[in-house]
PDB file of N, CA and C in Angstrom:
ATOM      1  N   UNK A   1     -15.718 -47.042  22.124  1.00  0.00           N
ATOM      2  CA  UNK A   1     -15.117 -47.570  20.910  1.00  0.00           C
ATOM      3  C   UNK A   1     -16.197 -47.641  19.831  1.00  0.00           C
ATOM      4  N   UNK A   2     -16.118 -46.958  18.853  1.00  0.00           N
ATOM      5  CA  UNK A   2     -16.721 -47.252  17.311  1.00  0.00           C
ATOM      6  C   UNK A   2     -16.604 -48.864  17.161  1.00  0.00           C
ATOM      7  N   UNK A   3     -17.190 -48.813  15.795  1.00  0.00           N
ATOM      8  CA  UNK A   3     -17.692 -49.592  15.228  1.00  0.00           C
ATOM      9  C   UNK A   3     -16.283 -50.334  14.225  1.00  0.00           C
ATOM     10  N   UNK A   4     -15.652 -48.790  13.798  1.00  0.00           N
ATOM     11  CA  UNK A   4     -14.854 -48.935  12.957  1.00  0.00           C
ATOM     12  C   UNK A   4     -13.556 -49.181  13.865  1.00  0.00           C
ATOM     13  N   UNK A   5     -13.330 -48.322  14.617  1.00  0.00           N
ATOM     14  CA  UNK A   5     -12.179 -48.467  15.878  1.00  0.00           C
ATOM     15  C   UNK A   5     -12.027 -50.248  16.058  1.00  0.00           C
ATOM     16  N   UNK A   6     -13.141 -50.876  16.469  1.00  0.00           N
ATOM     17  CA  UNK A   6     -13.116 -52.347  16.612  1.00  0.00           C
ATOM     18  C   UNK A   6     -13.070 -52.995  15.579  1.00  0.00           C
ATOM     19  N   UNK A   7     -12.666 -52.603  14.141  1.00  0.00           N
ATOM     20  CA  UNK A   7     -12.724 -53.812  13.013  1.00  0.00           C
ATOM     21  C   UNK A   7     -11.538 -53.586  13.080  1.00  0.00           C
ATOM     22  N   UNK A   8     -10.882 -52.080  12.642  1.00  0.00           N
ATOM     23  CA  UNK A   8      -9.738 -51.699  12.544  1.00  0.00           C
ATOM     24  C   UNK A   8      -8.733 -52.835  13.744  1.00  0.00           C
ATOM     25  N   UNK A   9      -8.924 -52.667  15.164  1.00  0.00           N
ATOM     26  CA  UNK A   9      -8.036 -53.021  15.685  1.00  0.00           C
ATOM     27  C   UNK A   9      -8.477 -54.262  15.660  1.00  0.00           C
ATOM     28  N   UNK A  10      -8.895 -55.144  15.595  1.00  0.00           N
ATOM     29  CA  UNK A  10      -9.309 -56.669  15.057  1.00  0.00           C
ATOM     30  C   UNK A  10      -8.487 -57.154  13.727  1.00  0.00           C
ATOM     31  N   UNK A  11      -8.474 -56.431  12.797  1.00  0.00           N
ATOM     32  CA  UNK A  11      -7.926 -56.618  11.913  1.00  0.00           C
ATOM     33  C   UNK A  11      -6.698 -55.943  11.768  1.00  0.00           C
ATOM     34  N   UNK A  12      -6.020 -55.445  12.635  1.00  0.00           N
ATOM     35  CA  UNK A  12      -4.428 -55.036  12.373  1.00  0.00           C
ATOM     36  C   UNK A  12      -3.740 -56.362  13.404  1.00  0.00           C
ATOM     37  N   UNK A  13      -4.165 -57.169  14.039  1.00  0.00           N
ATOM     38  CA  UNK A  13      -3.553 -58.353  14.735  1.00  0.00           C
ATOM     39  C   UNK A  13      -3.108 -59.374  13.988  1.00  0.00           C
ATOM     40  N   UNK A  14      -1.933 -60.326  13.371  1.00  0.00           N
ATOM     41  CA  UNK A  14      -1.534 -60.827  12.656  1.00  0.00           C
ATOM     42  C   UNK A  14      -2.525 -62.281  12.165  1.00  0.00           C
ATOM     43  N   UNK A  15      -2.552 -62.151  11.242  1.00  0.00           N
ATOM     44  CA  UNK A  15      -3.192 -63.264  10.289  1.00  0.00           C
ATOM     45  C   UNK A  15      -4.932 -63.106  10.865  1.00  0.00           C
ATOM     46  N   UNK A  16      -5.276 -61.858  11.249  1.00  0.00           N
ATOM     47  CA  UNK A  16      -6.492 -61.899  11.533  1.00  0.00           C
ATOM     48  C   UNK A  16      -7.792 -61.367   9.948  1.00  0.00           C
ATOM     49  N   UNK A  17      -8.738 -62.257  10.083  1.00  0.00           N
ATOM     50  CA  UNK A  17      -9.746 -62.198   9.147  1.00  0.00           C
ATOM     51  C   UNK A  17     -11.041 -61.800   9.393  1.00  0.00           C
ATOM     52  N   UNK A  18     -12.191 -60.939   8.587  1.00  0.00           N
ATOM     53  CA  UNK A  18     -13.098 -60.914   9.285  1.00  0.00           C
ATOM     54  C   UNK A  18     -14.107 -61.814   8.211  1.00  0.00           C
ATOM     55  N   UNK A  19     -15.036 -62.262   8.562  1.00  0.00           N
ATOM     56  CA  UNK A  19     -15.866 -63.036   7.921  1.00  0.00           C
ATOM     57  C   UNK A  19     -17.054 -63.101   8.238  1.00  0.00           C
ATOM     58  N   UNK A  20     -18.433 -63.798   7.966  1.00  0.00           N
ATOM     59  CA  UNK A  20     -19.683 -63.363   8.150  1.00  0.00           C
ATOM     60  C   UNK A  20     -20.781 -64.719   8.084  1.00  0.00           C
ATOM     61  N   UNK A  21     -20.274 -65.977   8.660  1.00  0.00           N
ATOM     62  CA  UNK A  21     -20.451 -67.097   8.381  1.00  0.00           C
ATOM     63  C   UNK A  21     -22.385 -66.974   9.035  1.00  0.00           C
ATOM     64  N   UNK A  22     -22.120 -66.041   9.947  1.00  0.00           N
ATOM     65  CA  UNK A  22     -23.880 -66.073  10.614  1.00  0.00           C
ATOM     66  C   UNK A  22     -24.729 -64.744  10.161  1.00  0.00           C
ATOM     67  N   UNK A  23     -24.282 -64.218   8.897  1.00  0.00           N
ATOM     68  CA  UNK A  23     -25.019 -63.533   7.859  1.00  0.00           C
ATOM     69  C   UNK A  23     -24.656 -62.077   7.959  1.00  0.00           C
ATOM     70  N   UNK A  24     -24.375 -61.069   7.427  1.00  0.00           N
ATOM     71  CA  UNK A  24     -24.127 -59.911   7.138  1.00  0.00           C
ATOM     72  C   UNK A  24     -24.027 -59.058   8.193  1.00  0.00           C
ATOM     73  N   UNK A  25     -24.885 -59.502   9.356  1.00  0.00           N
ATOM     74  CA  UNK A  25     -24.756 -58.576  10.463  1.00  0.00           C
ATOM     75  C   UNK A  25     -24.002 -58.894  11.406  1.00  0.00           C
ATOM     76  N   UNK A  26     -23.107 -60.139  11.545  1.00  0.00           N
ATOM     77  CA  UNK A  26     -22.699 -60.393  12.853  1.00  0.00           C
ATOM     78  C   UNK A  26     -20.683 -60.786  12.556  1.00  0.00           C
ATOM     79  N   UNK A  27     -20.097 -59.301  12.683  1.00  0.00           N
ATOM     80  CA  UNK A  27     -18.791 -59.693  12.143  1.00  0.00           C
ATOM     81  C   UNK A  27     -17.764 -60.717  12.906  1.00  0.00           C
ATOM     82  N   UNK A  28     -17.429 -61.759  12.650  1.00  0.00           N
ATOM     83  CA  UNK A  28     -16.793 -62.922  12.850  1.00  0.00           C
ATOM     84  C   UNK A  28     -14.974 -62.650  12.692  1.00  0.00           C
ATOM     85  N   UNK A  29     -14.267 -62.105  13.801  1.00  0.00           N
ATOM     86  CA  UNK A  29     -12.680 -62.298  13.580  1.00  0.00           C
ATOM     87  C   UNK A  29     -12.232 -63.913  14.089  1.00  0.00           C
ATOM     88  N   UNK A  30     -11.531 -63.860  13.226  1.00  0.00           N
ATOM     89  CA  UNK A  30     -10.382 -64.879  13.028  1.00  0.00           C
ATOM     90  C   UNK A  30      -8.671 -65.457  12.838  1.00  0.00           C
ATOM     91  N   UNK A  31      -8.394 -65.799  13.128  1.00  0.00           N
ATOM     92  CA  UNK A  31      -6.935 -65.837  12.524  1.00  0.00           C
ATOM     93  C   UNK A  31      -7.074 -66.894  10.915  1.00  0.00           C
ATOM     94  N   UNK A  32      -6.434 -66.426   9.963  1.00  0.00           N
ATOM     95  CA  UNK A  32      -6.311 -66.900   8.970  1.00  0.00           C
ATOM     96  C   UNK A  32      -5.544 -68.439   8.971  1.00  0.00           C
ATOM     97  N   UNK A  33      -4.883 -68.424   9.551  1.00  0.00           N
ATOM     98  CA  UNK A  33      -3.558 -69.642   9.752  1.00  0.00           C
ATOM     99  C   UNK A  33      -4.621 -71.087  10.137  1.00  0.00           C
ATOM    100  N   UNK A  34      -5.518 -70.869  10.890  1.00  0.00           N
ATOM    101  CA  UNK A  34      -5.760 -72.463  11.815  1.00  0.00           C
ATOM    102  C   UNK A  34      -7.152 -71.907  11.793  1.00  0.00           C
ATOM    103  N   UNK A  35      -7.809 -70.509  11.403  1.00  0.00           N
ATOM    104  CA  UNK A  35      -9.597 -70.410  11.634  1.00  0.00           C
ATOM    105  C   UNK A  35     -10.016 -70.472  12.618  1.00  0.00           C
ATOM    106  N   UNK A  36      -9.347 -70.479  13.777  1.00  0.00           N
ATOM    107  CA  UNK A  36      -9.926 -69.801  15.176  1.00  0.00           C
ATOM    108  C   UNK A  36     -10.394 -68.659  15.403  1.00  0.00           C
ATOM    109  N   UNK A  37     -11.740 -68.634  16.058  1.00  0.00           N
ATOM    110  CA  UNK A  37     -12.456 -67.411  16.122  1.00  0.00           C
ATOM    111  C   UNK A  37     -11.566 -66.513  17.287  1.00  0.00           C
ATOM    112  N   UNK A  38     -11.601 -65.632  17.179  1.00  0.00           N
ATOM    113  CA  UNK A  38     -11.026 -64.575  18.958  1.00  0.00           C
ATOM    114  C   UNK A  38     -11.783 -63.465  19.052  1.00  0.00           C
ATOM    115  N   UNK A  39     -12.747 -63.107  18.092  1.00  0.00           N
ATOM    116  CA  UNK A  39     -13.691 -62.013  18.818  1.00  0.00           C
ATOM    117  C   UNK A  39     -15.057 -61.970  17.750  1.00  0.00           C
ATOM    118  N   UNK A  40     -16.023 -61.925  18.344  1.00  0.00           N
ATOM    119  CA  UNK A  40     -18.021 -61.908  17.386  1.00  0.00           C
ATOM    120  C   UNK A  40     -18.198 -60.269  17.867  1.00  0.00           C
ATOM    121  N   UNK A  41     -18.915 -59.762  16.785  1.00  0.00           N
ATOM    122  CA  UNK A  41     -19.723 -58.226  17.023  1.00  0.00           C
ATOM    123  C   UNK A  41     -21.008 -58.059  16.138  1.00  0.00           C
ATOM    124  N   UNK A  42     -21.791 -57.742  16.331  1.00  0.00           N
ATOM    125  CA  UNK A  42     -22.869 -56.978  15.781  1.00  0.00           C
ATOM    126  C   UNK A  42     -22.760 -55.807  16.001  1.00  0.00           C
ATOM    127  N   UNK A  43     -21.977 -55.224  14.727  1.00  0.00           N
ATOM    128  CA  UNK A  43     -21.351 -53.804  14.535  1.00  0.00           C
ATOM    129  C   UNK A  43     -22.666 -52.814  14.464  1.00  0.00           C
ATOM    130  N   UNK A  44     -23.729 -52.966  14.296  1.00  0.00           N
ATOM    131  CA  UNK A  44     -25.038 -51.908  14.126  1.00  0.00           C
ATOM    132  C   UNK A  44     -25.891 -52.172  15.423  1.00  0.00           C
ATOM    133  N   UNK A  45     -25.177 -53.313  16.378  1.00  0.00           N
ATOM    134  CA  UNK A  45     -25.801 -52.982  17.737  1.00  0.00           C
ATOM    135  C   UNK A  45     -25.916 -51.618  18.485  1.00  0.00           C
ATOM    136  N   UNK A  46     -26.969 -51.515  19.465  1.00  0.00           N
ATOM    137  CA  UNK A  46     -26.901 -50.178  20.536  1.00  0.00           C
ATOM    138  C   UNK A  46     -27.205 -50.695  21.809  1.00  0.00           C
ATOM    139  N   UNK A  47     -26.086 -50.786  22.257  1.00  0.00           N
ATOM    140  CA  UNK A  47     -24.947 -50.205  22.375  1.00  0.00           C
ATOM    141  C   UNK A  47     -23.982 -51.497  21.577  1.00  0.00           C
ATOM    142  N   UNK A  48     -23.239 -51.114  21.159  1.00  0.00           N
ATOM    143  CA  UNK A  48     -22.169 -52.416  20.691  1.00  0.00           C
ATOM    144  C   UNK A  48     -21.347 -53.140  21.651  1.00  0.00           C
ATOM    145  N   UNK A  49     -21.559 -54.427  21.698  1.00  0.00           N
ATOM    146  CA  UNK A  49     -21.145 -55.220  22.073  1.00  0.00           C
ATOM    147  C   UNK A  49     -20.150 -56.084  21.189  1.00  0.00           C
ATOM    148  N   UNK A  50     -18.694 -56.795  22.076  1.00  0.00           N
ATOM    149  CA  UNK A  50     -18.427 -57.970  21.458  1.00  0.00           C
ATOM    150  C   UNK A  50     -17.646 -58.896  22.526  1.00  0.00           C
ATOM    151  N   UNK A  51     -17.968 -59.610  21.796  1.00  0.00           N
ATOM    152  CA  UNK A  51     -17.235 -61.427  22.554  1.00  0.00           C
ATOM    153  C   UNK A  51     -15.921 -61.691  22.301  1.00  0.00           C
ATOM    154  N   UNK A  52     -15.067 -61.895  23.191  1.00  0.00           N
ATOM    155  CA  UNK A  52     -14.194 -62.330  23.175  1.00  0.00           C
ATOM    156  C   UNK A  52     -13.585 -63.489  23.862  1.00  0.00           C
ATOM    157  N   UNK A  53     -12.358 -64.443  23.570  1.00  0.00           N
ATOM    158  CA  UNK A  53     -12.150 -65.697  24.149  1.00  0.00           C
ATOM    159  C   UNK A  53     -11.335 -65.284  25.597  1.00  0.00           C
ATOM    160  N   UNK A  54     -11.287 -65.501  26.386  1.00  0.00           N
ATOM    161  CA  UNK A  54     -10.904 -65.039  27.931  1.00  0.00           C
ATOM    162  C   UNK A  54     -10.330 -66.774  28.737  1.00  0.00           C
ATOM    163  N   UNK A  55      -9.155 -66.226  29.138  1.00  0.00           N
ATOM    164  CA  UNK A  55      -8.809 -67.104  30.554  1.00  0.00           C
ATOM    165  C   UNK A  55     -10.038 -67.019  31.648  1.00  0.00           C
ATOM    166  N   UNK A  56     -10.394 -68.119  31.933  1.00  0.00           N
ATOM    167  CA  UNK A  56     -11.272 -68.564  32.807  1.00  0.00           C
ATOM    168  C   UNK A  56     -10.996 -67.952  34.567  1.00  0.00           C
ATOM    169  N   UNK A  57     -10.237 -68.210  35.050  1.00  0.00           N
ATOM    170  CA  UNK A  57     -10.008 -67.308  36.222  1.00  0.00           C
ATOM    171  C   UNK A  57     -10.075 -65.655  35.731  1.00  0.00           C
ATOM    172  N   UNK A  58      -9.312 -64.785  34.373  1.00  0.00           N
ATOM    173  CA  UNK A  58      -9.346 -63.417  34.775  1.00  0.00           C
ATOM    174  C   UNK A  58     -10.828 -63.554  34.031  1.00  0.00           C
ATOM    175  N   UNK A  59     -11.548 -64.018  33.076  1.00  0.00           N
ATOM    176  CA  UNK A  59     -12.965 -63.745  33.462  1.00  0.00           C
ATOM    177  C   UNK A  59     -13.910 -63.531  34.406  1.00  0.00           C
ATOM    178  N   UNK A  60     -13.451 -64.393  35.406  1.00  0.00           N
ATOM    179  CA  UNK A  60     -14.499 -64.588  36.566  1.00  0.00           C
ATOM    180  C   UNK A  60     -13.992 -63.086  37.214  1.00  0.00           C
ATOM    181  N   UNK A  61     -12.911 -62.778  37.397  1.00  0.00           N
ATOM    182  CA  UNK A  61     -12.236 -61.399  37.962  1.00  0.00           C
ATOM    183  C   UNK A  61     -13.000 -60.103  37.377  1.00  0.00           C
ATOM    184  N   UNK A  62     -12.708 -60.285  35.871  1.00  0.00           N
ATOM    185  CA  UNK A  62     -13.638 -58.887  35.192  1.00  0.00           C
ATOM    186  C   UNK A  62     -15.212 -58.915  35.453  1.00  0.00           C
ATOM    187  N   UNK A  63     -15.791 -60.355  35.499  1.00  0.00           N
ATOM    188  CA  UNK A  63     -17.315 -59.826  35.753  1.00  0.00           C
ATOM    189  C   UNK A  63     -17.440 -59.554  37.111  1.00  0.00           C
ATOM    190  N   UNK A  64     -16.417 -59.379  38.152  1.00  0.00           N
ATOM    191  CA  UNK A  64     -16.825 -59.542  39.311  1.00  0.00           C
ATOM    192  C   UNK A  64     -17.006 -58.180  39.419  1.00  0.00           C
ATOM    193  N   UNK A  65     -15.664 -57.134  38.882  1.00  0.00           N
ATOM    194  CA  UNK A  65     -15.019 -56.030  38.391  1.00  0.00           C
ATOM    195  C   UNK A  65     -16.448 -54.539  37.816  1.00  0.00           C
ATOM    196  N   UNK A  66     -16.872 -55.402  36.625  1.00  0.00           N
ATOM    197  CA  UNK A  66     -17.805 -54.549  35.133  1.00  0.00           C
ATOM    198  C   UNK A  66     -18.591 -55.743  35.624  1.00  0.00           C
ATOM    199  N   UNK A  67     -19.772 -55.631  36.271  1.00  0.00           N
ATOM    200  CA  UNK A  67     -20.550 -56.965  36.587  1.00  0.00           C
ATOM    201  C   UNK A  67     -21.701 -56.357  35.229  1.00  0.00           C
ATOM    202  N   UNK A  68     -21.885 -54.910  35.197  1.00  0.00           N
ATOM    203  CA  UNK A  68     -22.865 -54.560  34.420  1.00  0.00           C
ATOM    204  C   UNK A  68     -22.140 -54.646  32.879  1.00  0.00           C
ATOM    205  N   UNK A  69     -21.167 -54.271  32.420  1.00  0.00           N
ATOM    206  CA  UNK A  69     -20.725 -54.605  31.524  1.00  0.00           C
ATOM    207  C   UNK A  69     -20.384 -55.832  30.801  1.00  0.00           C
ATOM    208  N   UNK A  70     -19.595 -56.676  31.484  1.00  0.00           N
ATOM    209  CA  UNK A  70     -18.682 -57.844  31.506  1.00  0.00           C
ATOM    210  C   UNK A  70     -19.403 -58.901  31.462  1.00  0.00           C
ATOM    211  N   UNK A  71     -20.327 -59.547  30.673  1.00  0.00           N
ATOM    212  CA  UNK A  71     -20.848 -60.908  30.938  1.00  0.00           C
ATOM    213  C   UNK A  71     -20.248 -62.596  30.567  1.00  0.00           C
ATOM    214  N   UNK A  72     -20.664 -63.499  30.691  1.00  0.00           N
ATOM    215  CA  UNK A  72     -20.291 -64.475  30.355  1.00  0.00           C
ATOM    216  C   UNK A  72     -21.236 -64.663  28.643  1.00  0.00           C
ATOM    217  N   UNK A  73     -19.904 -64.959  27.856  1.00  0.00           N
ATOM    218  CA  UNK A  73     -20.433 -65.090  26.675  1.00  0.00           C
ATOM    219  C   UNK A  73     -21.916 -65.256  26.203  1.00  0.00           C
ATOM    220  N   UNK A  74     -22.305 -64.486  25.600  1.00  0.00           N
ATOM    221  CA  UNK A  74     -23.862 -64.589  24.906  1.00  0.00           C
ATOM    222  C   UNK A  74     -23.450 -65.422  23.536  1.00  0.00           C
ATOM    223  N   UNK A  75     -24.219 -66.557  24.411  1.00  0.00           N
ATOM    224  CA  UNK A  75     -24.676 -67.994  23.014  1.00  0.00           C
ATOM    225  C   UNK A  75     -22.723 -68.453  22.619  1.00  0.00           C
ATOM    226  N   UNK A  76     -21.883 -68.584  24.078  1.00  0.00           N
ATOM    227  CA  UNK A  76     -21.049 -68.860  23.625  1.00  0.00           C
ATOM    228  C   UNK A  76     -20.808 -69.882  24.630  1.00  0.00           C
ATOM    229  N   UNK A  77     -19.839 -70.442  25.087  1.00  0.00           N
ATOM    230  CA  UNK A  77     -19.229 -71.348  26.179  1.00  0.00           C
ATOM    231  C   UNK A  77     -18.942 -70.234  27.477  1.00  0.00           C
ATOM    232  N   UNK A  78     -19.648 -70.163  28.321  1.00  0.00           N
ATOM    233  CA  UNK A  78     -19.616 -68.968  29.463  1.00  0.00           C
ATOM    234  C   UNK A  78     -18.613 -69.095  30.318  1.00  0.00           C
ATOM    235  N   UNK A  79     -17.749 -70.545  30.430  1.00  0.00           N
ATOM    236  CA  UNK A  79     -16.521 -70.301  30.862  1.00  0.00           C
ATOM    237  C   UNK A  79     -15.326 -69.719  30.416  1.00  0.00           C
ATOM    238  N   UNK A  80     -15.244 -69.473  28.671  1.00  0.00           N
ATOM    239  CA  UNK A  80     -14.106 -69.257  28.118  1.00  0.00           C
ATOM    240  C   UNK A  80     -14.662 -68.300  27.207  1.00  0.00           C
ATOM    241  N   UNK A  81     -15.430 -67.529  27.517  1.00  0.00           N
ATOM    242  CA  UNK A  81     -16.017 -66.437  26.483  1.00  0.00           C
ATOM    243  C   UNK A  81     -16.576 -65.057  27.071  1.00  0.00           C
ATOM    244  N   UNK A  82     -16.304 -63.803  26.870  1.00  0.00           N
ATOM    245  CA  UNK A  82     -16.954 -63.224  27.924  1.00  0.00           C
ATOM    246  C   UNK A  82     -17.867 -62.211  26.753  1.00  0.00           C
ATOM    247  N   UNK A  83     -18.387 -61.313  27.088  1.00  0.00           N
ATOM    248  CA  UNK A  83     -19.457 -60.059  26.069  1.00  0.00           C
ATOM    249  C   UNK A  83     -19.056 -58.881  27.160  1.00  0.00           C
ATOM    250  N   UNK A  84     -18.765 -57.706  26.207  1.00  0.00           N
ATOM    251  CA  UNK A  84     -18.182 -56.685  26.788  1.00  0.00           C
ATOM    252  C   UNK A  84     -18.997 -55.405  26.292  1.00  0.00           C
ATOM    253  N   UNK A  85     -20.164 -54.712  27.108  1.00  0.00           N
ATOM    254  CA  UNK A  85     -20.943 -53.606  26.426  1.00  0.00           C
ATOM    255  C   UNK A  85     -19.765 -52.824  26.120  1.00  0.00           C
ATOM    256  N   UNK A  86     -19.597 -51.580  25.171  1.00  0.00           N
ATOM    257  CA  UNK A  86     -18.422 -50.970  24.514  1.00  0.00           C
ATOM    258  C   UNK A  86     -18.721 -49.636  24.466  1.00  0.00           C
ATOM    259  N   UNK A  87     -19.837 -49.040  25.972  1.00  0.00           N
ATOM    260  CA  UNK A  87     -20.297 -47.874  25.693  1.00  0.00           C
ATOM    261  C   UNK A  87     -19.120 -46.867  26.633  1.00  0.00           C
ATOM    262  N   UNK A  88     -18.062 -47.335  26.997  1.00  0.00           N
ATOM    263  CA  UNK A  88     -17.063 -46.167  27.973  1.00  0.00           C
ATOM    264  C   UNK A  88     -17.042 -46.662  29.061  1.00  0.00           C
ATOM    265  N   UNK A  89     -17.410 -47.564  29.669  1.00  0.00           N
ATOM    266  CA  UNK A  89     -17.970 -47.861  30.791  1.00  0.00           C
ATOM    267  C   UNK A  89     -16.661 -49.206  31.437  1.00  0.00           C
ATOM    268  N   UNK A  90     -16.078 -49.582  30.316  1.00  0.00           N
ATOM    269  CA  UNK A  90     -15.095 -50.805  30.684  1.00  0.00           C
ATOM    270  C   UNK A  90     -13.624 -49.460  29.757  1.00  0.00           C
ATOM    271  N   UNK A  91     -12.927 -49.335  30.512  1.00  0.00           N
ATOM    272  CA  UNK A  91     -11.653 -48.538  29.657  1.00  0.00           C
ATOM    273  C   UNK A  91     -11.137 -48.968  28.212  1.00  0.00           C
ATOM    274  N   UNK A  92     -10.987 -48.316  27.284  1.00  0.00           N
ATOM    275  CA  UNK A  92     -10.559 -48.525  25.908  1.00  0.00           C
ATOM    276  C   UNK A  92      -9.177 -49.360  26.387  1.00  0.00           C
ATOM    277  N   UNK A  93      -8.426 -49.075  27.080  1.00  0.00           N
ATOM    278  CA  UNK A  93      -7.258 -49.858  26.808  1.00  0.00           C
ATOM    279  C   UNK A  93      -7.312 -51.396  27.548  1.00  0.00           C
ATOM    280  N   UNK A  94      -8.111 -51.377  28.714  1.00  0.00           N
ATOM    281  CA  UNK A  94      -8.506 -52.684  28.919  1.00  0.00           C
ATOM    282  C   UNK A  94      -9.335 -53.293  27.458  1.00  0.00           C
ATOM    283  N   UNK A  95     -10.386 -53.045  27.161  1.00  0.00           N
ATOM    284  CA  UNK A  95     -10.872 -53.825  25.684  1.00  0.00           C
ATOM    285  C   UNK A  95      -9.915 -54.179  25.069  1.00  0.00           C
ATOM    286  N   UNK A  96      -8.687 -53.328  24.550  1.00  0.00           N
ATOM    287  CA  UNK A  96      -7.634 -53.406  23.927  1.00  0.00           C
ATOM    288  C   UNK A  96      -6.714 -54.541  24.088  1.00  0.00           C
ATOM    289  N   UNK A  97      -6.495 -54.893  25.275  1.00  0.00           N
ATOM    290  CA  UNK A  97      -5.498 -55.542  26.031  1.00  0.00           C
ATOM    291  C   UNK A  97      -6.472 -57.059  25.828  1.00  0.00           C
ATOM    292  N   UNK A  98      -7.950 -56.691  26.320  1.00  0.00           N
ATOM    293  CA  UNK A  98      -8.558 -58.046  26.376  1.00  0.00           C
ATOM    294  C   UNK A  98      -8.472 -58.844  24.632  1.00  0.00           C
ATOM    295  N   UNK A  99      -9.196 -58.203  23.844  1.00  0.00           N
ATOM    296  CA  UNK A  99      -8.866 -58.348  22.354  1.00  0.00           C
ATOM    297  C   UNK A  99      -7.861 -58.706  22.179  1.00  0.00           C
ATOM    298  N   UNK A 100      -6.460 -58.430  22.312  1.00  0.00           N
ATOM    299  CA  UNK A 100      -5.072 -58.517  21.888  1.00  0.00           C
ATOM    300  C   UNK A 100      -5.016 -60.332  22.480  1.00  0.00           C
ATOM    301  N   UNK A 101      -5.497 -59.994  23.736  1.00  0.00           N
ATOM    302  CA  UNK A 101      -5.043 -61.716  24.744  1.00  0.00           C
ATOM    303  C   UNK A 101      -5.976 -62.362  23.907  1.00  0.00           C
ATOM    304  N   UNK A 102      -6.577 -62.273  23.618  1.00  0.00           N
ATOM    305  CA  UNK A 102      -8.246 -63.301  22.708  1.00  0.00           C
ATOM    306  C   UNK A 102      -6.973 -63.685  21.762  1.00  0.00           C
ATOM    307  N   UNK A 103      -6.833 -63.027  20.825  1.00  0.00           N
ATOM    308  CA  UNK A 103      -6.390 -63.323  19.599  1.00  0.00           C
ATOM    309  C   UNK A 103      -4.939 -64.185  19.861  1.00  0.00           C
ATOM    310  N   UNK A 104      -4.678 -63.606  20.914  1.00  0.00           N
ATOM    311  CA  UNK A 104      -2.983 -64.763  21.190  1.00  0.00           C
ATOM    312  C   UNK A 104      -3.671 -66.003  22.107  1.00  0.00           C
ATOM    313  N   UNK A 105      -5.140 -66.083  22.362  1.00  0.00           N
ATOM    314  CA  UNK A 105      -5.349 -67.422  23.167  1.00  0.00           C
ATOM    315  C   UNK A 105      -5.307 -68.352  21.516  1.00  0.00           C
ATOM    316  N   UNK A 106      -5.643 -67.925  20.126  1.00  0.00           N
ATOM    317  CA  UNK A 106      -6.202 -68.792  19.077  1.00  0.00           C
ATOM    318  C   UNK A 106      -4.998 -68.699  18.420  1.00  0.00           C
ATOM    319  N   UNK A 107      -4.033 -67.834  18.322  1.00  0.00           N
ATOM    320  CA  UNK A 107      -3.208 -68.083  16.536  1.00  0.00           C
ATOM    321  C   UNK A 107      -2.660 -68.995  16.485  1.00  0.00           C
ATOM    322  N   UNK A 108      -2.162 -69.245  15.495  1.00  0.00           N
ATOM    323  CA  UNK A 108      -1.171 -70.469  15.552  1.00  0.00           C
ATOM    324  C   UNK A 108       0.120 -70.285  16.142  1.00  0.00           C
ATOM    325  N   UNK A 109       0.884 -71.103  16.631  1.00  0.00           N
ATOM    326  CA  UNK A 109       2.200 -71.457  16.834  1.00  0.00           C
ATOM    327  C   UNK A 109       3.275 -71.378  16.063  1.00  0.00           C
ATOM    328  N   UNK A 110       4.304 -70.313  15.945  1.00  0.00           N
ATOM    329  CA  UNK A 110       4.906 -70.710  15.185  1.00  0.00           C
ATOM    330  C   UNK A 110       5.719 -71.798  15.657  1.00  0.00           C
ATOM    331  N   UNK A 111       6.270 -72.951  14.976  1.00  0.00           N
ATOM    332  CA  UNK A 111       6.997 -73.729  15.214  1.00  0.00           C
ATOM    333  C   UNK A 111       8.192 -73.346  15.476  1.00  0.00           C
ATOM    334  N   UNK A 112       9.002 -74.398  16.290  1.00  0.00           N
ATOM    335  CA  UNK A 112      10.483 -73.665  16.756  1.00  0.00           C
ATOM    336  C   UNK A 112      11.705 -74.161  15.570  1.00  0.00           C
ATOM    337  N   UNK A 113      12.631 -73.727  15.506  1.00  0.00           N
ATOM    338  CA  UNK A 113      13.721 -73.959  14.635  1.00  0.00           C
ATOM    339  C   UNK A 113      14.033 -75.353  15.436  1.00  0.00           C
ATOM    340  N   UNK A 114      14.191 -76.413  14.882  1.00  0.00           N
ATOM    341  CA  UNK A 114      15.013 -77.373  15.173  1.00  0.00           C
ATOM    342  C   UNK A 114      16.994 -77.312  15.607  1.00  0.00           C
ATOM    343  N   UNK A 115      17.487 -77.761  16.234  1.00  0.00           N
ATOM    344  CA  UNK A 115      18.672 -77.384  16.879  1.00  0.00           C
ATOM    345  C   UNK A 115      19.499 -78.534  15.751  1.00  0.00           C
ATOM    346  N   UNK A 116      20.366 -77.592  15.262  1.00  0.00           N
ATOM    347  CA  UNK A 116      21.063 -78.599  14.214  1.00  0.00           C
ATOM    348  C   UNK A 116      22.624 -79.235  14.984  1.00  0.00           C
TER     349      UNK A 116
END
């Protein structure tokens, strides 16, 4: 996965934002609605890496899985965060799938219709 491949699909997920709160190099997604983070990158890394928010049991599963890939969040909460090298080595559509679940662990809720 590019550089661009990962903003792109970061930012086509609903109410997602990118932002740069830890300085120019380290792109920060978000959901717009409530400002929950769901995925960190340092897009000019080699190899590129990024973090994403993960269920605690299928984390422990993927690093058991990509032990060389798959780590427990770098400089994040290592139970609920994992770092994913992005060199081919973990399948594009798993990243895909993991990213997608990140971003539905943070958005907001929509509220339900009240029953009239």
């Amino acid at each position: 996965m590019t550089p661009d491949a990962l903003v792109d699909l970061c930012l086509s997920l609903p109410q997602a934002i990118e932002t740069f709160p830890f300085g120019e190099e380290t792109s920060v997604f978000k959901t717009s609605g409530n400002g929950k983070i769901f995925a960190l990158a340092v897009l000019a890394s080699e190899p590129l890496t990024v973090s994403l928010k993960c269920d605690p049991e299928e984390s422990r599963a993927l690093r058991q899985e990509f032990a060389l890939w798959i780590t427990p969040g770098y400089h994040l909460n290592r139970k609920h965060w994992i770092t994913i090298v992005l060199d081919g080595h973990v399948p594009a559509e798993l990243v895909e799938q993991l990213l997608r679940d990140s971003h539905a662990l943070v958005r907001p809720r929509v509220p339900r219709a009240k029953p009239q």
